[in-house]
N, C-alpha and C. Protein backbone atom coordinates (compact mmCIF):
# COMPACT_ATOMS: atom_id res chain seq x y z
N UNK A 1 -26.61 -30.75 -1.73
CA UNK A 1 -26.42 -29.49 -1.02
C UNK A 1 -24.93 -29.21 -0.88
N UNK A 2 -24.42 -28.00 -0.87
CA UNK A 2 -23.55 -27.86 -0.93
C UNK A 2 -22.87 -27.07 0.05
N UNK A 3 -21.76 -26.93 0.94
CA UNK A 3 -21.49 -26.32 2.09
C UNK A 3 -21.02 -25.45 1.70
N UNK A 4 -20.64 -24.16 2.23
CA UNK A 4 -20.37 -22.61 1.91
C UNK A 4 -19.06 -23.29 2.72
N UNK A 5 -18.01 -22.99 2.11
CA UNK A 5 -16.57 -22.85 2.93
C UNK A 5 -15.84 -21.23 3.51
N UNK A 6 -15.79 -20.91 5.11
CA UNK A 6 -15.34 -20.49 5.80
C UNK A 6 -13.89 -20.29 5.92
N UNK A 7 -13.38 -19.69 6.16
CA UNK A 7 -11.63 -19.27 6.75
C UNK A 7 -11.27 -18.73 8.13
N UNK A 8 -10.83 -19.62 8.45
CA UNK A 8 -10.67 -18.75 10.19
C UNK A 8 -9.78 -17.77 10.12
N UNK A 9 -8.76 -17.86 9.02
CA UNK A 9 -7.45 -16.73 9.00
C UNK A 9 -6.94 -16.89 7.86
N UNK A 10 -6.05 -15.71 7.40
CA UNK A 10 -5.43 -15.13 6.26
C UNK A 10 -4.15 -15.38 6.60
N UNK A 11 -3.23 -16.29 5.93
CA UNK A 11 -1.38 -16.24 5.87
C UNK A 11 -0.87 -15.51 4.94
N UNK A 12 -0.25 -14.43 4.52
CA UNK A 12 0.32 -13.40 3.89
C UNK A 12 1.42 -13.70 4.03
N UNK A 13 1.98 -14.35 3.44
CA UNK A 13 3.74 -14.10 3.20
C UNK A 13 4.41 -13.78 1.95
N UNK A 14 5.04 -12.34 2.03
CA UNK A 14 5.25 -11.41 1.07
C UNK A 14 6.60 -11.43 1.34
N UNK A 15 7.22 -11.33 -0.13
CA UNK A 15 8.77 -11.03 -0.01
C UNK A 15 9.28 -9.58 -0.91
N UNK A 16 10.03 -8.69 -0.14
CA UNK A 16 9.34 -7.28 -1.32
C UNK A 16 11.31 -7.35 -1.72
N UNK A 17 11.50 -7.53 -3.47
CA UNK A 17 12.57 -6.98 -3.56
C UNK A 17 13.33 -5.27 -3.67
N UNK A 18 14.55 -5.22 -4.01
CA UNK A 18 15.20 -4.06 -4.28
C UNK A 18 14.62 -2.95 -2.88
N UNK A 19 14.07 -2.96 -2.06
CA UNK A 19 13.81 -1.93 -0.98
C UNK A 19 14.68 -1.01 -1.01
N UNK A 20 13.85 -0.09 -0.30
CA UNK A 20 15.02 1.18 0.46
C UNK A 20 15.29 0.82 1.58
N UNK A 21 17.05 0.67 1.66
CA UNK A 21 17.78 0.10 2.70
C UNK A 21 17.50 1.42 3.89
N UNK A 22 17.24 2.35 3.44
CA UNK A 22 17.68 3.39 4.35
C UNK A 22 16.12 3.41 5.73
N UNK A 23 15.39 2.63 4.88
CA UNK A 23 13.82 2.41 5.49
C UNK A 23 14.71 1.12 6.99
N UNK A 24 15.10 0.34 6.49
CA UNK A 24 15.95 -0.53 7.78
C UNK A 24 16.57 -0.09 8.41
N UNK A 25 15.71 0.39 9.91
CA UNK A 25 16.06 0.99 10.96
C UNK A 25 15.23 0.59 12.01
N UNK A 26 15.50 0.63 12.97
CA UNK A 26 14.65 0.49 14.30
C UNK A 26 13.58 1.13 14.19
N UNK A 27 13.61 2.79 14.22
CA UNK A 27 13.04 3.78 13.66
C UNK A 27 11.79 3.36 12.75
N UNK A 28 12.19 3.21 11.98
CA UNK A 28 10.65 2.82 10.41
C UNK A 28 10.54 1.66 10.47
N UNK A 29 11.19 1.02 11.37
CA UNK A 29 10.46 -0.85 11.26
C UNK A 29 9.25 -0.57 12.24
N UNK A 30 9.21 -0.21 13.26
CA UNK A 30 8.47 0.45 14.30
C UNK A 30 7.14 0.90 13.74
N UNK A 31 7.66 1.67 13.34
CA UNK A 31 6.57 2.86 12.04
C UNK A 31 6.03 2.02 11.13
N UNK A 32 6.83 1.53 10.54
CA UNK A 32 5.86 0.19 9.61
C UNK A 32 4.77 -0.83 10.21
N UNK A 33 5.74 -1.46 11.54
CA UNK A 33 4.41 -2.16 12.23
C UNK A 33 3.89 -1.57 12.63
N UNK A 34 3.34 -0.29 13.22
CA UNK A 34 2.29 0.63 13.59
C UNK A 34 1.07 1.01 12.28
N UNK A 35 1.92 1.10 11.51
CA UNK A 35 0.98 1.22 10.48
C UNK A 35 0.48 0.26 9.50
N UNK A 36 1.24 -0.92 9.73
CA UNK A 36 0.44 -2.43 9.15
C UNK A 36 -0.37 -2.81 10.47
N UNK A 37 -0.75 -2.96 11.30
CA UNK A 37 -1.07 -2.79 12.51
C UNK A 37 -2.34 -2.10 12.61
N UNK A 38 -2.46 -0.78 12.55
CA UNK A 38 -3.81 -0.44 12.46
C UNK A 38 -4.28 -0.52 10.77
N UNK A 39 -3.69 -1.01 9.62
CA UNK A 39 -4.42 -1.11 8.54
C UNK A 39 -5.07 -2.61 8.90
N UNK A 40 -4.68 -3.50 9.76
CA UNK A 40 -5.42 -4.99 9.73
C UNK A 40 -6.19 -4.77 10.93
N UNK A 41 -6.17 -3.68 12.01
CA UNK A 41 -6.99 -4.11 13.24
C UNK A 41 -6.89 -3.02 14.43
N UNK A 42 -7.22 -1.19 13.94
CA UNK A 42 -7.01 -0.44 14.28
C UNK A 42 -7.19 -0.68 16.22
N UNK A 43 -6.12 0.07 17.14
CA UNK A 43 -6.74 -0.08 18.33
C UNK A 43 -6.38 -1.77 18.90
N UNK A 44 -6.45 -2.29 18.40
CA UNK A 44 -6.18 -3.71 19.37
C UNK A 44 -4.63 -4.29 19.30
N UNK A 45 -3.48 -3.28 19.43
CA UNK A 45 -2.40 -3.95 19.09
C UNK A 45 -1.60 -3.55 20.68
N UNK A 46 -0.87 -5.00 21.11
CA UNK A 46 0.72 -4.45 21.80
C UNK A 46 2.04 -3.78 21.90
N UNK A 47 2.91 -4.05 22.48
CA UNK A 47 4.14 -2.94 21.51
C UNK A 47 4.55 -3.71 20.17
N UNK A 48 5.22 -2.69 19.62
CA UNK A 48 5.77 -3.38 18.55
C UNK A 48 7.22 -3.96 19.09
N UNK A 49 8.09 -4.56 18.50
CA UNK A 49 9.43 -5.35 19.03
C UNK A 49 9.89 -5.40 17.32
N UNK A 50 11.37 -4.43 17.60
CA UNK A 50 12.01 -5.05 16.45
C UNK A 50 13.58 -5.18 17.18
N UNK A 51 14.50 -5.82 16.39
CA UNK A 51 15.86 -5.94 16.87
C UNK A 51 16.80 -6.03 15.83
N UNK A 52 17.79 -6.19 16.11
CA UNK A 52 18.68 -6.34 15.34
C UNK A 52 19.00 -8.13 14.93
N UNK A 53 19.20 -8.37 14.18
CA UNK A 53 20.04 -10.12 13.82
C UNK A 53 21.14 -9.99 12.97
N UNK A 54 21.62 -10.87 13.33
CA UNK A 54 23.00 -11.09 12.47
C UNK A 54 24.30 -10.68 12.51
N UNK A 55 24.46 -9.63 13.42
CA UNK A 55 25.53 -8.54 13.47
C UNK A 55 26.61 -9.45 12.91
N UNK A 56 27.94 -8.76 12.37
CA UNK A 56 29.37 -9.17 12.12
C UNK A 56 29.12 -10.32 10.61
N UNK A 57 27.51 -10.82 10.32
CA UNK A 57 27.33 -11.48 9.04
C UNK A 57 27.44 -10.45 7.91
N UNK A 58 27.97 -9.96 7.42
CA UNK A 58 27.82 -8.71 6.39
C UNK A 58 25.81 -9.63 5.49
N UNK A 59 26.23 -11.15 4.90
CA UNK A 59 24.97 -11.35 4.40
C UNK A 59 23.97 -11.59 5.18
N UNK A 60 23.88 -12.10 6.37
CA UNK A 60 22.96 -11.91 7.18
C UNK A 60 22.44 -10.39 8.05
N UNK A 61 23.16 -9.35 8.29
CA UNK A 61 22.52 -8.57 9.16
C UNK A 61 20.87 -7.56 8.81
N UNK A 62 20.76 -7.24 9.54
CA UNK A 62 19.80 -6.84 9.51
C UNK A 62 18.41 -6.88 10.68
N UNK A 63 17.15 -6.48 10.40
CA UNK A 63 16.17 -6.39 11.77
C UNK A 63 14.98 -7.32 11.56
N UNK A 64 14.46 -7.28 12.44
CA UNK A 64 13.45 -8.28 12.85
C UNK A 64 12.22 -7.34 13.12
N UNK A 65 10.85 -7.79 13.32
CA UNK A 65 10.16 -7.10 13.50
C UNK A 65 9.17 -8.30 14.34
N UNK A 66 8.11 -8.15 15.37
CA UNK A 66 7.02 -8.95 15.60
C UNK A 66 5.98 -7.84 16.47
N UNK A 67 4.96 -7.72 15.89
CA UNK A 67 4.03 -7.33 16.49
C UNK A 67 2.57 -7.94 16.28
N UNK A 68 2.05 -8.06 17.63
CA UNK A 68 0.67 -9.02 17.49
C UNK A 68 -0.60 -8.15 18.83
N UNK A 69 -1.63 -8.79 17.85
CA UNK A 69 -2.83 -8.37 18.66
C UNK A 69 -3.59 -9.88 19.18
N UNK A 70 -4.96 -9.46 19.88
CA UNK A 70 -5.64 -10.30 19.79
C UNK A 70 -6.24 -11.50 18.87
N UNK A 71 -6.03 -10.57 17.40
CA UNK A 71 -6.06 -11.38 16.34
C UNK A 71 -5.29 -11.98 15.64
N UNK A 72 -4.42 -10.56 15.26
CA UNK A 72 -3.57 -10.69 14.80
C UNK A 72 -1.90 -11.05 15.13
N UNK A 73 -0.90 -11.59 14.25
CA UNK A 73 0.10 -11.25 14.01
C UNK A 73 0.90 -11.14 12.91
N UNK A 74 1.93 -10.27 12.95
CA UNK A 74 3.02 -9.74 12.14
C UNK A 74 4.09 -10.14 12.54
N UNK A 75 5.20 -10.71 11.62
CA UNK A 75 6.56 -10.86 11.78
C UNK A 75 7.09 -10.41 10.38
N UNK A 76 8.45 -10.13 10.52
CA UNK A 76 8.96 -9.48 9.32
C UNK A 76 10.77 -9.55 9.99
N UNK A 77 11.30 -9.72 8.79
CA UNK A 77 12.84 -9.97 8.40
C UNK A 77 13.54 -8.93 6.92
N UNK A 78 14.74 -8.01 7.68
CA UNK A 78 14.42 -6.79 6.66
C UNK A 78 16.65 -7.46 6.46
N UNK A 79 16.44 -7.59 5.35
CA UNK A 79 17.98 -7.78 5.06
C UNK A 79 18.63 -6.46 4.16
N UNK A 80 19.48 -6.37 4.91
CA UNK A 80 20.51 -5.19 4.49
C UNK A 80 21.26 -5.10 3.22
N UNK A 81 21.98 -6.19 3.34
CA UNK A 81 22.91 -6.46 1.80
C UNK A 81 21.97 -6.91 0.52
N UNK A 82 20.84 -7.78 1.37
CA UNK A 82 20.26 -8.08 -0.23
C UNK A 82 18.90 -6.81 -0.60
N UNK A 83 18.56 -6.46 0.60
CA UNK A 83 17.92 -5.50 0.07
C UNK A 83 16.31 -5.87 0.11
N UNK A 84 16.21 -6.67 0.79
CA UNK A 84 14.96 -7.75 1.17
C UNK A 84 14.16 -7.54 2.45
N UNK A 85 12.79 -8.03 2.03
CA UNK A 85 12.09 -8.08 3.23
C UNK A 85 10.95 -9.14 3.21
N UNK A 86 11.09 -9.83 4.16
CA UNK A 86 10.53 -10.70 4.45
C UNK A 86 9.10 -11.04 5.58
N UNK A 87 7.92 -10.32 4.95
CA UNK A 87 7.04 -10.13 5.99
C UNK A 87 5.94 -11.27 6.01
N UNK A 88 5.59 -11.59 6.96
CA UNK A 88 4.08 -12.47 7.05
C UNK A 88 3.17 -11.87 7.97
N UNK A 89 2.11 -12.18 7.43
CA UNK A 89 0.88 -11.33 7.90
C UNK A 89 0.17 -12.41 8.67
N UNK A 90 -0.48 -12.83 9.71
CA UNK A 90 -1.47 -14.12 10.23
C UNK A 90 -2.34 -13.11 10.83
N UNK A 91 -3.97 -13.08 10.20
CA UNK A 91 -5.09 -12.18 10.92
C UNK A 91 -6.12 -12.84 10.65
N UNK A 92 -6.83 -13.09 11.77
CA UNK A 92 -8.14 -13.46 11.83
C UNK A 92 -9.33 -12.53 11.19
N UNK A 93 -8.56 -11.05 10.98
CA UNK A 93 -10.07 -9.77 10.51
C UNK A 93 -9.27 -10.14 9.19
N UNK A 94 -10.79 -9.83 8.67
CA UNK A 94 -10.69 -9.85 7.31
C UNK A 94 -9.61 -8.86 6.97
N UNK A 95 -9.00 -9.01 5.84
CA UNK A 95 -8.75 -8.18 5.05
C UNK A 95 -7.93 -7.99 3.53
N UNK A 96 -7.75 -7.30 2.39
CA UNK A 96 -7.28 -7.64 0.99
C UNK A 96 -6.16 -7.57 1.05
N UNK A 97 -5.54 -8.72 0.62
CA UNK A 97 -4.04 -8.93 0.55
C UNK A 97 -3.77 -7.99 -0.52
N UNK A 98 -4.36 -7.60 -1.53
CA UNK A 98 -3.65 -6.30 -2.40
C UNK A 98 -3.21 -5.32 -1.88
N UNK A 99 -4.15 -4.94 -0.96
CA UNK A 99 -3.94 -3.70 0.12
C UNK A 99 -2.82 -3.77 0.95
N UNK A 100 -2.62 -4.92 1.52
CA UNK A 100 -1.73 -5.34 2.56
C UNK A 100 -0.38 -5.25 1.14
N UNK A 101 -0.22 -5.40 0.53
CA UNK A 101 0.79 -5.58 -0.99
C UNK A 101 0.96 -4.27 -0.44
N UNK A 102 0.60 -3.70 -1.31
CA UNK A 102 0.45 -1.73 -1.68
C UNK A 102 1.04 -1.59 -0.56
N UNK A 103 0.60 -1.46 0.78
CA UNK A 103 1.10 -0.70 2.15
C UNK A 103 2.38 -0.87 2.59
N UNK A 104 2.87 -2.45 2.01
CA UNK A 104 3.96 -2.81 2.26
C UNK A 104 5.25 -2.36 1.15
N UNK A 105 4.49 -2.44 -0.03
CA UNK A 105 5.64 -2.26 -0.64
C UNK A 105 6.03 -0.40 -0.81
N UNK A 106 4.32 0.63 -0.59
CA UNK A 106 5.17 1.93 -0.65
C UNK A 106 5.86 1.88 0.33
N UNK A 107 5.65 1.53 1.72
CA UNK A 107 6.77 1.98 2.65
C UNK A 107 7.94 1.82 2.15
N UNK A 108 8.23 0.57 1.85
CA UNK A 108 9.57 0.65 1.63
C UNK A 108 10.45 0.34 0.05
N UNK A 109 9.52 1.44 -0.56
CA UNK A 109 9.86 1.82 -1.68
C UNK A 109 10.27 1.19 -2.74
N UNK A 110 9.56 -0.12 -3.31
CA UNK A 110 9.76 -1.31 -3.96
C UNK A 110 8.04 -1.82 -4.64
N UNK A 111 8.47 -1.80 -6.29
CA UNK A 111 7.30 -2.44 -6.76
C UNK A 111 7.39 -3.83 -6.82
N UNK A 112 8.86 -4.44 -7.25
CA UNK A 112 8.48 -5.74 -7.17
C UNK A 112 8.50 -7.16 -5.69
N UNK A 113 7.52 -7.93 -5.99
CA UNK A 113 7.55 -8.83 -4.84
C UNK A 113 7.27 -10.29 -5.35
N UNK A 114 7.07 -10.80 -4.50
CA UNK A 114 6.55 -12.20 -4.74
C UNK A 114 5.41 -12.16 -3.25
N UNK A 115 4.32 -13.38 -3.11
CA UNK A 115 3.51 -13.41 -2.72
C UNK A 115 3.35 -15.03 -2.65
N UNK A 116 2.88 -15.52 -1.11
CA UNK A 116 1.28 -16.49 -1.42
C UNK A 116 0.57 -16.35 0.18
N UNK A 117 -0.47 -16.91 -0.99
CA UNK A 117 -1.64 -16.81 0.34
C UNK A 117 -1.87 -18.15 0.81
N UNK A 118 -2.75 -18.11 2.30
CA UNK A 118 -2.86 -19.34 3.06
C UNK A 118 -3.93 -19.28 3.83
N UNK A 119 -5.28 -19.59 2.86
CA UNK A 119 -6.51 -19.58 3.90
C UNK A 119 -6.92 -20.38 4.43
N UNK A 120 -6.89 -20.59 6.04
CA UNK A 120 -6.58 -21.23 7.18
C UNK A 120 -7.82 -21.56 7.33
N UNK A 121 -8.47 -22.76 7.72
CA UNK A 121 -9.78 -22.90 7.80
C UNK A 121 -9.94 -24.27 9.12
């Protein structure tokens, strides 16, 4: 007999190159977690929190992002000079990491990325 294997949660950690720098703002980081946010778990989210890091690093600066629900959470790292973003996804609701791809990378205007997944069990 054979056991059906389960996942308690999805790890998404996506790295999107070449972005639009002009998307790194308080402003559309906000807007981004609002709208990665209700694409994983419409209705059940807190505020969003982004900030600034790095100031006076020309290669480090840039924003931060964390927003979490009951299920879920989001963190994300948006670099300025390189042009990078650094998001992870942790959600207990289902959902297709292609999709979660796509949403992330039109926002901020970048086809290529790198990816892996981490099903948490």
């Amino acid at each position: 007999m054979t056991e059906e294997k389960t996942f308690w949660t999805l790890d998404l950690s996506l790295d999107l190159y070449d972005c639009d720098v002009d998307k790194f703002n308080m402003e559309d980081i906000k807007e981004f977690g609002k709208r990665l946010g209700d694409f994983l778990d419409p209705d059940a989210w807190t505020s969003v929190q982004s900030a600034k890091f790095g100031e006076g690093e020309e290669l480090m600066e840039g924003f931060r992002l964390i927003h979490e629900s009951y299920a879920s959470l989001i963190t994300a790292h948006f670099v300025n000079k390189s042009r990078k973003a650094y998001i992870n996804i942790h959600s207990c609701q289902p959902y297709k990491p292609t999709d979660a791809i796509e949403l992330c990378g039109d926002f901020f205007g970048t086809t290529r990325y790198t990816c892996k997944k981490n099903m948490r069990d």
